[in-house]
C-alpha atoms as a PDB file:
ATOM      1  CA  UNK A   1     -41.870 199.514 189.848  1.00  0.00           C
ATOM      2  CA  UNK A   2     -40.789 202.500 191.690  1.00  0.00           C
ATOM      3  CA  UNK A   3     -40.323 200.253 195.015  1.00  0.00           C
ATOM      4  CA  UNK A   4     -38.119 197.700 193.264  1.00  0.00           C
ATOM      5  CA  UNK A   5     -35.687 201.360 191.254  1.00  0.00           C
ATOM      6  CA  UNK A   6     -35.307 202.390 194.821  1.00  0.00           C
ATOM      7  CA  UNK A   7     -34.325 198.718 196.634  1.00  0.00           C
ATOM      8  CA  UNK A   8     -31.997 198.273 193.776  1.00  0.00           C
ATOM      9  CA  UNK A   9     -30.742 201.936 194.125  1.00  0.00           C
ATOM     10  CA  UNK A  10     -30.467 201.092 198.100  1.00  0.00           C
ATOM     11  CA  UNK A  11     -28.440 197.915 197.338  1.00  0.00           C
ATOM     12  CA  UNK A  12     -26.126 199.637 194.702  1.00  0.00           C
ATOM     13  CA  UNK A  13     -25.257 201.958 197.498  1.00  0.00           C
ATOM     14  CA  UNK A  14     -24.559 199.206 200.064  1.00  0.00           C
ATOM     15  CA  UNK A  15     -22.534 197.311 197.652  1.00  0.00           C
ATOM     16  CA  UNK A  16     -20.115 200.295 196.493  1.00  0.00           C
ATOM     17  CA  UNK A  17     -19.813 201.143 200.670  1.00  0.00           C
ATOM     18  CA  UNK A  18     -18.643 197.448 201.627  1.00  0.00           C
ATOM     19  CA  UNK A  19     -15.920 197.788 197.907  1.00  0.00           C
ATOM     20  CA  UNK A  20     -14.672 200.971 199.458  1.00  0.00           C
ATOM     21  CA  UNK A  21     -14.540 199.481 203.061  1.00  0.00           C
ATOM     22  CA  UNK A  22     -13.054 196.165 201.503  1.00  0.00           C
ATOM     23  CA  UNK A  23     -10.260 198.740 199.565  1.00  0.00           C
ATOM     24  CA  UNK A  24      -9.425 200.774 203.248  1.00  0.00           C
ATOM     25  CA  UNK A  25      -9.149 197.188 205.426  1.00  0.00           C
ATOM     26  CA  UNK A  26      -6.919 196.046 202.973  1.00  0.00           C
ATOM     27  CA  UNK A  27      -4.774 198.832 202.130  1.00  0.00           C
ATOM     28  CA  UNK A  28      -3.988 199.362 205.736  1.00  0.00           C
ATOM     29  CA  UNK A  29      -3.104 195.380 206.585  1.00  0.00           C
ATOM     30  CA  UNK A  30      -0.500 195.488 203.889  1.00  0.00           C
ATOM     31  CA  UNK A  31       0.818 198.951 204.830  1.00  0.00           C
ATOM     32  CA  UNK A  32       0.932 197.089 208.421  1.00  0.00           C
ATOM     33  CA  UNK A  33       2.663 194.736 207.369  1.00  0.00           C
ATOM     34  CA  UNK A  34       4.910 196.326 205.286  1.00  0.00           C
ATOM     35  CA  UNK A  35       3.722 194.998 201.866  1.00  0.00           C
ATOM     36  CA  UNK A  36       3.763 198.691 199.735  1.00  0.00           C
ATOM     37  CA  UNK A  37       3.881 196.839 196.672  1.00  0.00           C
ATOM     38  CA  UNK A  38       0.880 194.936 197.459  1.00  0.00           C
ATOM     39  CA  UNK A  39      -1.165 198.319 198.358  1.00  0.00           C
ATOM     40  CA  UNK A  40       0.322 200.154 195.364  1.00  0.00           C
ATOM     41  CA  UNK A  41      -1.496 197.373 193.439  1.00  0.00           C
ATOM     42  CA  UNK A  42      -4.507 197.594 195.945  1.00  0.00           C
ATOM     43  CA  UNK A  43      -4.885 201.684 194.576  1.00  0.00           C
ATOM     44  CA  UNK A  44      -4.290 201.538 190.878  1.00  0.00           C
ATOM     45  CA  UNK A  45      -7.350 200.545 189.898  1.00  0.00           C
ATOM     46  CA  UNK A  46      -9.420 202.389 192.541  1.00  0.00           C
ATOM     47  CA  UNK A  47     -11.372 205.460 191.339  1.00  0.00           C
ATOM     48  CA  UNK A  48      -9.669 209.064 193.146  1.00  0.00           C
ATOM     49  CA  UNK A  49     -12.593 209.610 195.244  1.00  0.00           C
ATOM     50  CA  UNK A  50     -13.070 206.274 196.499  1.00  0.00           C
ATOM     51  CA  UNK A  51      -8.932 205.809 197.344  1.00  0.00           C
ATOM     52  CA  UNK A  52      -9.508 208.939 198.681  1.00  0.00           C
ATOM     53  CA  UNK A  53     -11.761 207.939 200.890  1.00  0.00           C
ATOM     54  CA  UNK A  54      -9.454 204.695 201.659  1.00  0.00           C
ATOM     55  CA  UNK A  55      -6.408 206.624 203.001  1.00  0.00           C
ATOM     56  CA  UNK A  56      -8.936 208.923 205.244  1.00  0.00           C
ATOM     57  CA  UNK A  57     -10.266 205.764 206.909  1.00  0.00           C
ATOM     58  CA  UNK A  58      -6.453 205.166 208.157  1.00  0.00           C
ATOM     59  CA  UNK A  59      -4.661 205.809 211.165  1.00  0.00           C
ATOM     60  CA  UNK A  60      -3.162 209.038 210.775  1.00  0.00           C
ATOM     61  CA  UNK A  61       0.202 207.218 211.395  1.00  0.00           C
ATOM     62  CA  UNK A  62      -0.461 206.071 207.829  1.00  0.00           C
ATOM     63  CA  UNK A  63      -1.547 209.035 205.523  1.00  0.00           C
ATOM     64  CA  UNK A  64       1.258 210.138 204.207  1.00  0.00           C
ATOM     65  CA  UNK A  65       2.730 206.546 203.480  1.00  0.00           C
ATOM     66  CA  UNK A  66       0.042 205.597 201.479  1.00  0.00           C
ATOM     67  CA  UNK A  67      -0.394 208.645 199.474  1.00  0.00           C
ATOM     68  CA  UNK A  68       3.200 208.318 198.515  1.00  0.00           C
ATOM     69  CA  UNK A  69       2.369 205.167 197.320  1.00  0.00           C
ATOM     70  CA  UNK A  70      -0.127 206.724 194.716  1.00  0.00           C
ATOM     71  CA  UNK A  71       1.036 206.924 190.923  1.00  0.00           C
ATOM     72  CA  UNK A  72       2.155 210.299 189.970  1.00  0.00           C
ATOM     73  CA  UNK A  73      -0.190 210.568 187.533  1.00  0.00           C
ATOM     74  CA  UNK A  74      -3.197 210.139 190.493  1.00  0.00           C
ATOM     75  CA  UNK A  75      -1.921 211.685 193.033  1.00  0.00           C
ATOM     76  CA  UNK A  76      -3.303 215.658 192.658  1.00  0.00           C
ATOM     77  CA  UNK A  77      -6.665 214.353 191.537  1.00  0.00           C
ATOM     78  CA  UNK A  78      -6.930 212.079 194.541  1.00  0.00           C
ATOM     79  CA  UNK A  79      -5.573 214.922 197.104  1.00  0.00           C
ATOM     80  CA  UNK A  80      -7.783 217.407 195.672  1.00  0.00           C
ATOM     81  CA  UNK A  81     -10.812 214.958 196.566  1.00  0.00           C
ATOM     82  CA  UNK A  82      -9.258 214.554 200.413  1.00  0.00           C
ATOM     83  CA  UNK A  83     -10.770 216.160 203.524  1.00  0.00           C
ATOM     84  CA  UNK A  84      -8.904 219.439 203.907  1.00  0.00           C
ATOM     85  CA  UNK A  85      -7.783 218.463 207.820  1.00  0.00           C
ATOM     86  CA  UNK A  86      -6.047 215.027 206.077  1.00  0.00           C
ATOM     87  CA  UNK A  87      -4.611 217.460 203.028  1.00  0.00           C
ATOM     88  CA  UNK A  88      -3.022 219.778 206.058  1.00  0.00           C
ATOM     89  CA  UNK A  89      -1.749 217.131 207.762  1.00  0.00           C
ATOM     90  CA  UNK A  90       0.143 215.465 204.782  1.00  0.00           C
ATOM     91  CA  UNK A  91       1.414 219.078 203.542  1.00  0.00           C
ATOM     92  CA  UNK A  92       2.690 219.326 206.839  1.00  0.00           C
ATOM     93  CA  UNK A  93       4.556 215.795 206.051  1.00  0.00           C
ATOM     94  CA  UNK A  94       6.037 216.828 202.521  1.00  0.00           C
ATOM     95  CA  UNK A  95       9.481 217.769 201.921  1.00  0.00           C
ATOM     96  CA  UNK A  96       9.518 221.022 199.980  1.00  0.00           C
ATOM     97  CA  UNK A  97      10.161 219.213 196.135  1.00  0.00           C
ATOM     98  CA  UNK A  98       6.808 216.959 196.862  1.00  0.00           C
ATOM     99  CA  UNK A  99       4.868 219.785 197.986  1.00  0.00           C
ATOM    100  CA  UNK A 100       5.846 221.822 194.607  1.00  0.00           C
ATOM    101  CA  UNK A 101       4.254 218.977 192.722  1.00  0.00           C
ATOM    102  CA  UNK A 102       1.469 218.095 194.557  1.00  0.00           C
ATOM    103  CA  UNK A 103       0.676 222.126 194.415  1.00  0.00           C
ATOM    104  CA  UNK A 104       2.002 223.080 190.928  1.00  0.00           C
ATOM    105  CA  UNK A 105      -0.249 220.568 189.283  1.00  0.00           C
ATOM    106  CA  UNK A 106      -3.588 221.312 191.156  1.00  0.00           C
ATOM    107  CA  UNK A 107      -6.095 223.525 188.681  1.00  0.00           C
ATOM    108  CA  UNK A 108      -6.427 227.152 190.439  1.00  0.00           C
ATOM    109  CA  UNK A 109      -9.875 226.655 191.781  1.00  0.00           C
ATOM    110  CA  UNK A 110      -8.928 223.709 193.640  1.00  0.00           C
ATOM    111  CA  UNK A 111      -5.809 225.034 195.045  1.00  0.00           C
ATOM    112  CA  UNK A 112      -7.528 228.092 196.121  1.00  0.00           C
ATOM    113  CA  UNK A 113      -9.631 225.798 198.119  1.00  0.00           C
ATOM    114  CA  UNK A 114      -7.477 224.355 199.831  1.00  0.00           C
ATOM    115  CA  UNK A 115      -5.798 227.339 201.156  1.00  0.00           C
ATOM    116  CA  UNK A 116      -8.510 229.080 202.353  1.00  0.00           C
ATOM    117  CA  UNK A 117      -9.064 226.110 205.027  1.00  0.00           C
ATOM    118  CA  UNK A 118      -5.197 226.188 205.755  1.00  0.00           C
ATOM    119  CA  UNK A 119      -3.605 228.244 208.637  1.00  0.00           C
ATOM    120  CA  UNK A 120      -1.982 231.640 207.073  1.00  0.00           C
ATOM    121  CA  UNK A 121       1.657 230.279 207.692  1.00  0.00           C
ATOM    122  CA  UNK A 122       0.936 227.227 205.650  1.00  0.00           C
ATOM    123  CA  UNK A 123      -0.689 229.174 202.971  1.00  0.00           C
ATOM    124  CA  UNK A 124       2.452 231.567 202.669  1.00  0.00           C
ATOM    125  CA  UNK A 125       4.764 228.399 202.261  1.00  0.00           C
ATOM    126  CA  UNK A 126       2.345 227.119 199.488  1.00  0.00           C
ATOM    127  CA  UNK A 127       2.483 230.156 197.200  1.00  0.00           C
ATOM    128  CA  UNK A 128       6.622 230.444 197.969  1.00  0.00           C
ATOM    129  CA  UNK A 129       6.657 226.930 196.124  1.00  0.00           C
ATOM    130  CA  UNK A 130       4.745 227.533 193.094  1.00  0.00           C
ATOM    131  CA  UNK A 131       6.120 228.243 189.786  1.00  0.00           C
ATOM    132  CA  UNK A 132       5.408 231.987 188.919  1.00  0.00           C
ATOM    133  CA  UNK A 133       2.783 231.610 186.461  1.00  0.00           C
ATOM    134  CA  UNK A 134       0.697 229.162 189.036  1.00  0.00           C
ATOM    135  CA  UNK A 135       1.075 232.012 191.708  1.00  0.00           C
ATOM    136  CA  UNK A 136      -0.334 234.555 189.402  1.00  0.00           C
ATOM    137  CA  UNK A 137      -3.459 232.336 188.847  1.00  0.00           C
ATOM    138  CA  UNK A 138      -3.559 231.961 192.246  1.00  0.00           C
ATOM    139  CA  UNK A 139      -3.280 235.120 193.549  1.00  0.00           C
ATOM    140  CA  UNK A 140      -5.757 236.193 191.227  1.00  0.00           C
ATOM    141  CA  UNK A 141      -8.550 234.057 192.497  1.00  0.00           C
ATOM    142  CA  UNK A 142      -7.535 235.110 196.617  1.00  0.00           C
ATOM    143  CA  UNK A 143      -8.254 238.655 195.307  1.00  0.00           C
ATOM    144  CA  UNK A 144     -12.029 238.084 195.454  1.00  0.00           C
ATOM    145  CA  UNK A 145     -14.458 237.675 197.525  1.00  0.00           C
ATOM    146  CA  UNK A 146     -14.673 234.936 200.078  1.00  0.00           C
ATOM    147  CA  UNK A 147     -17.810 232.948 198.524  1.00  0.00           C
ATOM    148  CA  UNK A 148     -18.372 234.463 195.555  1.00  0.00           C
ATOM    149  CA  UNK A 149     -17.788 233.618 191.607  1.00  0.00           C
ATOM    150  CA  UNK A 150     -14.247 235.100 191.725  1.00  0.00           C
ATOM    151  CA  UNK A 151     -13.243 233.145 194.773  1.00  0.00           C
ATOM    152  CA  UNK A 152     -14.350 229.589 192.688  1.00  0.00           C
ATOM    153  CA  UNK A 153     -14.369 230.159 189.296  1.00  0.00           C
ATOM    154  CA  UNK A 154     -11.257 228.291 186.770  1.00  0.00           C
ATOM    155  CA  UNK A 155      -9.302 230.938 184.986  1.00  0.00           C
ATOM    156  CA  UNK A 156      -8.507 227.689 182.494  1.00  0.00           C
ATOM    157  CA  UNK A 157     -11.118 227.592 179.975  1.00  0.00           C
ATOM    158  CA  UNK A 158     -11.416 227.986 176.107  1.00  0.00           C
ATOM    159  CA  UNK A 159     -12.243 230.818 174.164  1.00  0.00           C
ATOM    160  CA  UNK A 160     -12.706 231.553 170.436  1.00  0.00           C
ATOM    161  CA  UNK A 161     -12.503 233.870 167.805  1.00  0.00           C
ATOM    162  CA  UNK A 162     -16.028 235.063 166.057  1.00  0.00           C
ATOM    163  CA  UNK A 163     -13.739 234.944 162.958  1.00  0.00           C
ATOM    164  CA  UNK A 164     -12.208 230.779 163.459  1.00  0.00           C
ATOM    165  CA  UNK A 165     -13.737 228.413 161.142  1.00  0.00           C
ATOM    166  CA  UNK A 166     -14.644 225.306 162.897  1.00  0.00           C
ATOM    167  CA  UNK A 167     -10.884 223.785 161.711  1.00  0.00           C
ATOM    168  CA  UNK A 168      -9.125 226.302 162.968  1.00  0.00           C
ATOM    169  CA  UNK A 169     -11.566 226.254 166.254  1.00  0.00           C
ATOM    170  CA  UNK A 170     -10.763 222.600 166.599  1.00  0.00           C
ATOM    171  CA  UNK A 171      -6.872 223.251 166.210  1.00  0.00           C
ATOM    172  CA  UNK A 172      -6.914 225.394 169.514  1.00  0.00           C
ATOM    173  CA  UNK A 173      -9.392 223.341 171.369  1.00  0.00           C
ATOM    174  CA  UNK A 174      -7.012 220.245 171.328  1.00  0.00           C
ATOM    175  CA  UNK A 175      -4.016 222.527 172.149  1.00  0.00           C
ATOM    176  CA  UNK A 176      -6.042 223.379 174.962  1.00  0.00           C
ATOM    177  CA  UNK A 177      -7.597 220.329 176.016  1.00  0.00           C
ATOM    178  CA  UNK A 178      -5.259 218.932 178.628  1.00  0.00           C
ATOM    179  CA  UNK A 179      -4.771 222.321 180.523  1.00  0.00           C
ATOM    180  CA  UNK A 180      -8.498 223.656 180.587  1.00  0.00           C
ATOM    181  CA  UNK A 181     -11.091 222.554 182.987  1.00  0.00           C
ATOM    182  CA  UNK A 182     -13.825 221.394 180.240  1.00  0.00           C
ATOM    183  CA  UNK A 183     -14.007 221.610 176.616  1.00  0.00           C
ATOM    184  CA  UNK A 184     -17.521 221.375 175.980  1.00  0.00           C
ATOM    185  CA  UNK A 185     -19.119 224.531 176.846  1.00  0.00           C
ATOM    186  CA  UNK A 186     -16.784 227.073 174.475  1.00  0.00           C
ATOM    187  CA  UNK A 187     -16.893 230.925 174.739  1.00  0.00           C
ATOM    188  CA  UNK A 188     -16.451 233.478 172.439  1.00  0.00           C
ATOM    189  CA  UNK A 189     -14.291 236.719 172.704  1.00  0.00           C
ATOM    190  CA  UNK A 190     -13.491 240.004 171.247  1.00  0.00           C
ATOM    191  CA  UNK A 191      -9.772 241.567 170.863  1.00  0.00           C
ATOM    192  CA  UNK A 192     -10.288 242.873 174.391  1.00  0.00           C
ATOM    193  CA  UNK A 193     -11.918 239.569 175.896  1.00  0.00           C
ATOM    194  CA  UNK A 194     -15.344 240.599 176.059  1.00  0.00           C
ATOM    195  CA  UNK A 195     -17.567 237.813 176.037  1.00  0.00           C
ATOM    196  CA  UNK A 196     -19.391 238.541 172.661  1.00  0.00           C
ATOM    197  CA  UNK A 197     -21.070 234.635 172.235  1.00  0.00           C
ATOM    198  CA  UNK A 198     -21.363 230.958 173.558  1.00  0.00           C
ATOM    199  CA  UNK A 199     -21.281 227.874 171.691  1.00  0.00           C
ATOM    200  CA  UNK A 200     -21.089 224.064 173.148  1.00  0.00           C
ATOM    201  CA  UNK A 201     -19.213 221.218 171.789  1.00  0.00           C
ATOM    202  CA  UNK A 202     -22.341 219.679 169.930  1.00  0.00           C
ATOM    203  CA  UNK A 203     -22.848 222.980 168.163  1.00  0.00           C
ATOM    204  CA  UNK A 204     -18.692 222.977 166.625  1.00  0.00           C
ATOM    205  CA  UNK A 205     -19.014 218.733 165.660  1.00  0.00           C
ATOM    206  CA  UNK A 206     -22.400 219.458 164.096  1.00  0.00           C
ATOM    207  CA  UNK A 207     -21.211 222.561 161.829  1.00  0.00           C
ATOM    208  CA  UNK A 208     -19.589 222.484 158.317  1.00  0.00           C
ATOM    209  CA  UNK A 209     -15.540 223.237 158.329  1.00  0.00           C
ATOM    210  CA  UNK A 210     -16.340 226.101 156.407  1.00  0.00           C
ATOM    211  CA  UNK A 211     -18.160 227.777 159.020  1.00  0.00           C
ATOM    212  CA  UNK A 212     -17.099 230.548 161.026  1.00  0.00           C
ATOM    213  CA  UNK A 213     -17.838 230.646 165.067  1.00  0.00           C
ATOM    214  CA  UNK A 214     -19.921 233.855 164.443  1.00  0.00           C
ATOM    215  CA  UNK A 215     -21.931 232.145 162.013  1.00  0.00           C
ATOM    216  CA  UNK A 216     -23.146 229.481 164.841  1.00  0.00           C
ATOM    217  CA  UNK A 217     -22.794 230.742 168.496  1.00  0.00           C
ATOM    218  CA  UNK A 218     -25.056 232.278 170.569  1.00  0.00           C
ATOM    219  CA  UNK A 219     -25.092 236.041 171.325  1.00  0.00           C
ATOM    220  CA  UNK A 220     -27.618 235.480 174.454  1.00  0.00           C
ATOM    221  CA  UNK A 221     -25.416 234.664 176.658  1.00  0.00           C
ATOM    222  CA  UNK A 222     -26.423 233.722 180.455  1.00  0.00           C
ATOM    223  CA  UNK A 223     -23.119 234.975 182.819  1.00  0.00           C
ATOM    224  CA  UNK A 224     -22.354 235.624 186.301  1.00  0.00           C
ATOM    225  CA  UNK A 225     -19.963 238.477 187.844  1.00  0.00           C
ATOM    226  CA  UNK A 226     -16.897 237.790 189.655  1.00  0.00           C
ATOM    227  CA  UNK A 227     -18.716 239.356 192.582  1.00  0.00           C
ATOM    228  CA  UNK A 228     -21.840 237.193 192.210  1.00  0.00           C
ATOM    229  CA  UNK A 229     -22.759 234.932 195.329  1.00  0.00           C
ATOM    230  CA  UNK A 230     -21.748 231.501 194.853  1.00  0.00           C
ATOM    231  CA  UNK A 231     -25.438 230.332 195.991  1.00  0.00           C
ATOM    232  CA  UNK A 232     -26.837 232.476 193.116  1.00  0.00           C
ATOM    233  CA  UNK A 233     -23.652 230.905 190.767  1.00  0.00           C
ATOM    234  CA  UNK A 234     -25.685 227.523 191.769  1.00  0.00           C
ATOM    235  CA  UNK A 235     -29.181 228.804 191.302  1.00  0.00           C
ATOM    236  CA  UNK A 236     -27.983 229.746 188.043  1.00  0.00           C
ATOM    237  CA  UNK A 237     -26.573 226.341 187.056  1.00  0.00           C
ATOM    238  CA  UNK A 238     -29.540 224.508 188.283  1.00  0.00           C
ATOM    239  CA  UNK A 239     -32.092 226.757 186.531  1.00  0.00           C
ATOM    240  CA  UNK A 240     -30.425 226.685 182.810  1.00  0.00           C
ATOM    241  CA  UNK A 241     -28.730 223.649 183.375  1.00  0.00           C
ATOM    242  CA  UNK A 242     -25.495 224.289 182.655  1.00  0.00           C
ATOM    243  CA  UNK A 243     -22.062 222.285 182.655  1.00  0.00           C
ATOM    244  CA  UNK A 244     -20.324 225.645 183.598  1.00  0.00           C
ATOM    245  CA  UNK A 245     -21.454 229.296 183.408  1.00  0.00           C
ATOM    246  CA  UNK A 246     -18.759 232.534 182.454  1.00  0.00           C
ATOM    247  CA  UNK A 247     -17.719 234.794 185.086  1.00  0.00           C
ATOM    248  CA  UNK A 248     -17.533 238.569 183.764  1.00  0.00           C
ATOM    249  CA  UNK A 249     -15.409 241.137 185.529  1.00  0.00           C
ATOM    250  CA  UNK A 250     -17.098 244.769 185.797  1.00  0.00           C
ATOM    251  CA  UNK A 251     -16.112 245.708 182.235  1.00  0.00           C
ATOM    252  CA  UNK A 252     -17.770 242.367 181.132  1.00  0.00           C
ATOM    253  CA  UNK A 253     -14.339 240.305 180.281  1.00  0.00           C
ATOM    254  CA  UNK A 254     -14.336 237.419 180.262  1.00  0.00           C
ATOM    255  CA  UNK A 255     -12.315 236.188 183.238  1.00  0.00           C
ATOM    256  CA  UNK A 256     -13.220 232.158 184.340  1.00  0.00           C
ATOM    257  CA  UNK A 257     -15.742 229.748 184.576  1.00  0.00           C
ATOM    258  CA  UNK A 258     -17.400 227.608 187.084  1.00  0.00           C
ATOM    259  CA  UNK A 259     -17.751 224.370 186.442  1.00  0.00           C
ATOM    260  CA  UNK A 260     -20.935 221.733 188.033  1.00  0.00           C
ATOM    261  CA  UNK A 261     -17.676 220.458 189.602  1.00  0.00           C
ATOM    262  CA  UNK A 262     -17.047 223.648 191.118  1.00  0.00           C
ATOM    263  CA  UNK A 263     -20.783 223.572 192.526  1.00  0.00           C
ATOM    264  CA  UNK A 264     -20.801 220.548 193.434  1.00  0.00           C
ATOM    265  CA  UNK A 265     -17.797 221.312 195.915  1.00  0.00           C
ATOM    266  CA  UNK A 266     -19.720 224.205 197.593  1.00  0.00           C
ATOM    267  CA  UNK A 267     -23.010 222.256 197.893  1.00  0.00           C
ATOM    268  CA  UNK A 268     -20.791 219.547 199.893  1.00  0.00           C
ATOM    269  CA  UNK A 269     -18.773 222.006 202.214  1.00  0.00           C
ATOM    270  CA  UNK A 270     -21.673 224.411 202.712  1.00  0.00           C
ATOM    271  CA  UNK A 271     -23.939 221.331 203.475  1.00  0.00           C
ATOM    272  CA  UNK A 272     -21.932 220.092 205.514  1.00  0.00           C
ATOM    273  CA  UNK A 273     -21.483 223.374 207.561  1.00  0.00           C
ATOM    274  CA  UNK A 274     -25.163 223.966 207.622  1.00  0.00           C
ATOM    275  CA  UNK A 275     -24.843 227.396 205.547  1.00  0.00           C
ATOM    276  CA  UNK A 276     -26.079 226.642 202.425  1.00  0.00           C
ATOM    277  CA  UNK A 277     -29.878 227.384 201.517  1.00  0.00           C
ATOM    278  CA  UNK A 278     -31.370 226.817 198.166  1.00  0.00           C
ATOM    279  CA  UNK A 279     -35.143 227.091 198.662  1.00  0.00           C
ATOM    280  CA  UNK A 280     -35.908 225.079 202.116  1.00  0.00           C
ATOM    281  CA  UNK A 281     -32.533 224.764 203.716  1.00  0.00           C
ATOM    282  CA  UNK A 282     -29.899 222.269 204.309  1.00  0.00           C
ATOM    283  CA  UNK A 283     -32.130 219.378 202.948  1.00  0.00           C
ATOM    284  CA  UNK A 284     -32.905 221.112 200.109  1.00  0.00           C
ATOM    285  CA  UNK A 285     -29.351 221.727 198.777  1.00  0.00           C
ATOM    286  CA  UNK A 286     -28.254 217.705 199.605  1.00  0.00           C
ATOM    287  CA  UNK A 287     -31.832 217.029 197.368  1.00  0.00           C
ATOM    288  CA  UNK A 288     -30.171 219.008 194.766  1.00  0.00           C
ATOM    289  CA  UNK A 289     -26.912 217.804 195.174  1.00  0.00           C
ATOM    290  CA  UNK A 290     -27.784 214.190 195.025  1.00  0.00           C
ATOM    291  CA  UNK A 291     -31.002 214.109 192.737  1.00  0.00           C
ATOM    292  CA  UNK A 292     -30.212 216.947 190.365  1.00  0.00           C
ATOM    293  CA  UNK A 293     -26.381 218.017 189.662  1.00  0.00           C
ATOM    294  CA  UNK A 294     -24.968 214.616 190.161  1.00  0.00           C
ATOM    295  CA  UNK A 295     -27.139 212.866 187.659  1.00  0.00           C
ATOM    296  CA  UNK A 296     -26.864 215.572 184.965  1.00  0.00           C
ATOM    297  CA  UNK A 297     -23.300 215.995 185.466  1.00  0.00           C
ATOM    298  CA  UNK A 298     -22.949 212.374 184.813  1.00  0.00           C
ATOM    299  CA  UNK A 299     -25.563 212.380 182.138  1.00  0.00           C
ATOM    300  CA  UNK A 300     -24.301 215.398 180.030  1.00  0.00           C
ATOM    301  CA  UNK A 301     -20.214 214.089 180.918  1.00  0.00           C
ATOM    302  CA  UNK A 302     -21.190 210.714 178.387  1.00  0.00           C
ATOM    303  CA  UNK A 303     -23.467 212.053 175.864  1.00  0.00           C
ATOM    304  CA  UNK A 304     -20.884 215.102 175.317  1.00  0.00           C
ATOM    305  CA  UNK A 305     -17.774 212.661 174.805  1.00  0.00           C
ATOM    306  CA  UNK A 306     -20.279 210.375 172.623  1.00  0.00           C
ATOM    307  CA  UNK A 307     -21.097 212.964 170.371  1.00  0.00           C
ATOM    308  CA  UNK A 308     -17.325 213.750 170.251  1.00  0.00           C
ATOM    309  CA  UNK A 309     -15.953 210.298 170.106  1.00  0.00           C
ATOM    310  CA  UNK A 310     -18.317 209.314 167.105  1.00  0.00           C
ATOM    311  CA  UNK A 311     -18.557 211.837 165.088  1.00  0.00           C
ATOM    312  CA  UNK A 312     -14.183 212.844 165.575  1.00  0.00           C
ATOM    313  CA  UNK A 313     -12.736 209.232 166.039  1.00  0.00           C
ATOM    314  CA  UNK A 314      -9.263 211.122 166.521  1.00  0.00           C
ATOM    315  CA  UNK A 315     -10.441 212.894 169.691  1.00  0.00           C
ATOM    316  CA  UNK A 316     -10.610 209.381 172.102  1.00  0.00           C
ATOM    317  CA  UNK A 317      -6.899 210.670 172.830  1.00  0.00           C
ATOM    318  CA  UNK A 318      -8.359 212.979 175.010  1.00  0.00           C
END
């Protein structure tokens, strides 16, 4: 049984590689031959990573054609999932109005991680073209710690009042809900944003209206310090298996989050670079990359959104 999981596993794999291979040969015969309408069609369908991975396997020649081909509304998610020499060379390529909104729209985290593998001159022409509240975000994150929770944490997340009744909680979660990085691990916070409780998504849909947040959070609440090692920020994730764990400063405010998306990121470039060990080296971390995070991500992604979608019909606008 196990021997026919893993040939149909294998074949999955194979199947997805030739799509994606399928997607690259064609989008770079019509962008030979001049046909952008026919590869703007070619892209809309294709998932961000895998069109992605389509414009990497062109000729450099080509990048920045086809990325300007991309819907607007694509565009940052698909850059953000681009190997950083590829992002250089296309922000090299922009005119200063596309750069602002490539960079303008890219969450914090992700923008931070992109200029620490650009040269300093690029990075100071990045941060000229973003709007001053972006900068501030920015800057903030660049103040830590190379490789620590600071350095890769979201400052976009949601916090509540021990005081909201699950209404009024609701109200400012779907203010919230298309600027924050996830929605269903919530965190709770006093007047002066200490981190006083933790609640998740299933915890608010499950409750009576007339509840209050303090009434149904948790007080126990596992965090990490901005100066925390982003290995340990993994270690942490893995053991309690969270969708994202709150960063503390030293006066324990509340001051981010990292995401499994977040640690997911470092597991690939630290992998990749050979730096990463989580209990028995480089293999280990791509074992818990692949057989571990991915799958729960995944896993946790649907049930949360199912638990949301049935039980709040009005929510499938988000």
């Amino acid at each position: 049984m196990v021997d026919n999981q893993n040939t149909t596993s294998v074949e999955e794999r194979s199947s997805r590689q030739e799509l994606r291979e399928l997607v690259r040969s064609q989008l770079q015969m019509f962008l030979e031959q001049g046909n952008f309408q026919g590869a703007k069609t070619l892209l809309v369908p294709v998932q961000p990573a895998d069109a992605a991975e389509a414009i990497e396997g062109l000729p450099h020649t080509l990048h920045a054609i086809a990325f300007r081909l991309l819907p607007k509304d694509k565009s940052t998610e698909i850059y953000e999932h681009l190997d950083s020499k590829v992002q250089q060379t296309l922000i090299e390529e922009f005119k200063n109005q596309e750069l602002r909104d490539l960079i303008d729209q890219m969450s914090p985290d992700d923008r931070v991680r992109l200029l620490d593998e650009l040269p300093v001159n690029l990075v100071r022409r990045l941060l000229k073209e973003l709007s001053s509240s972006e900068r501030q975000a920015t800057s903030l994150l660049l103040g830590y710690e190379p490789n620590t929770a600071g350095r890769i944490m979201t400052p976009e997340y949601v916090s509540l009042k021990e005081h909201f009744t699950i209404n009024r909680a609701f109200e400012r979660i779907r203010s919230l809900a298309n600027i924050t990085e996830t929605i269903y691990a919530l965190y709770v916070t006093d007047s002066a944003r200490h981190l006083t409780g933790i609640l998740s998504l299933r915890d608010l849909v499950t409750a009576e209206p007339e509840q209050t947040i303090g009434e149904i959070m948790t007080e126990d609440v596992v965090f990490v310090h901005t100066s925390t090692d982003q290995e340990e920020v993994a270690r942490t994730i893995q053991r309690y298996d969270f969708l994202a764990v709150p960063v503390v400063d030293s006066e324990q405010r509340l001051v981010g989050i990292v995401t499994v998306d977040d640690i997911i990121d470092v597991l690939e470039r630290e992998t990749d670079r050979g730096y990463l060990r989580l209990g028995g080296g480089a293999s280990r971390s791509r074992k818990l990359l692949s057989d571990e995070l991915v799958p729960y991500l995944q896993t946790a992604r649907l049930l949360a959104v199912g638990v949301v979608v049935n039980q709040h019909p009005h929510w499938r606008d988000y």
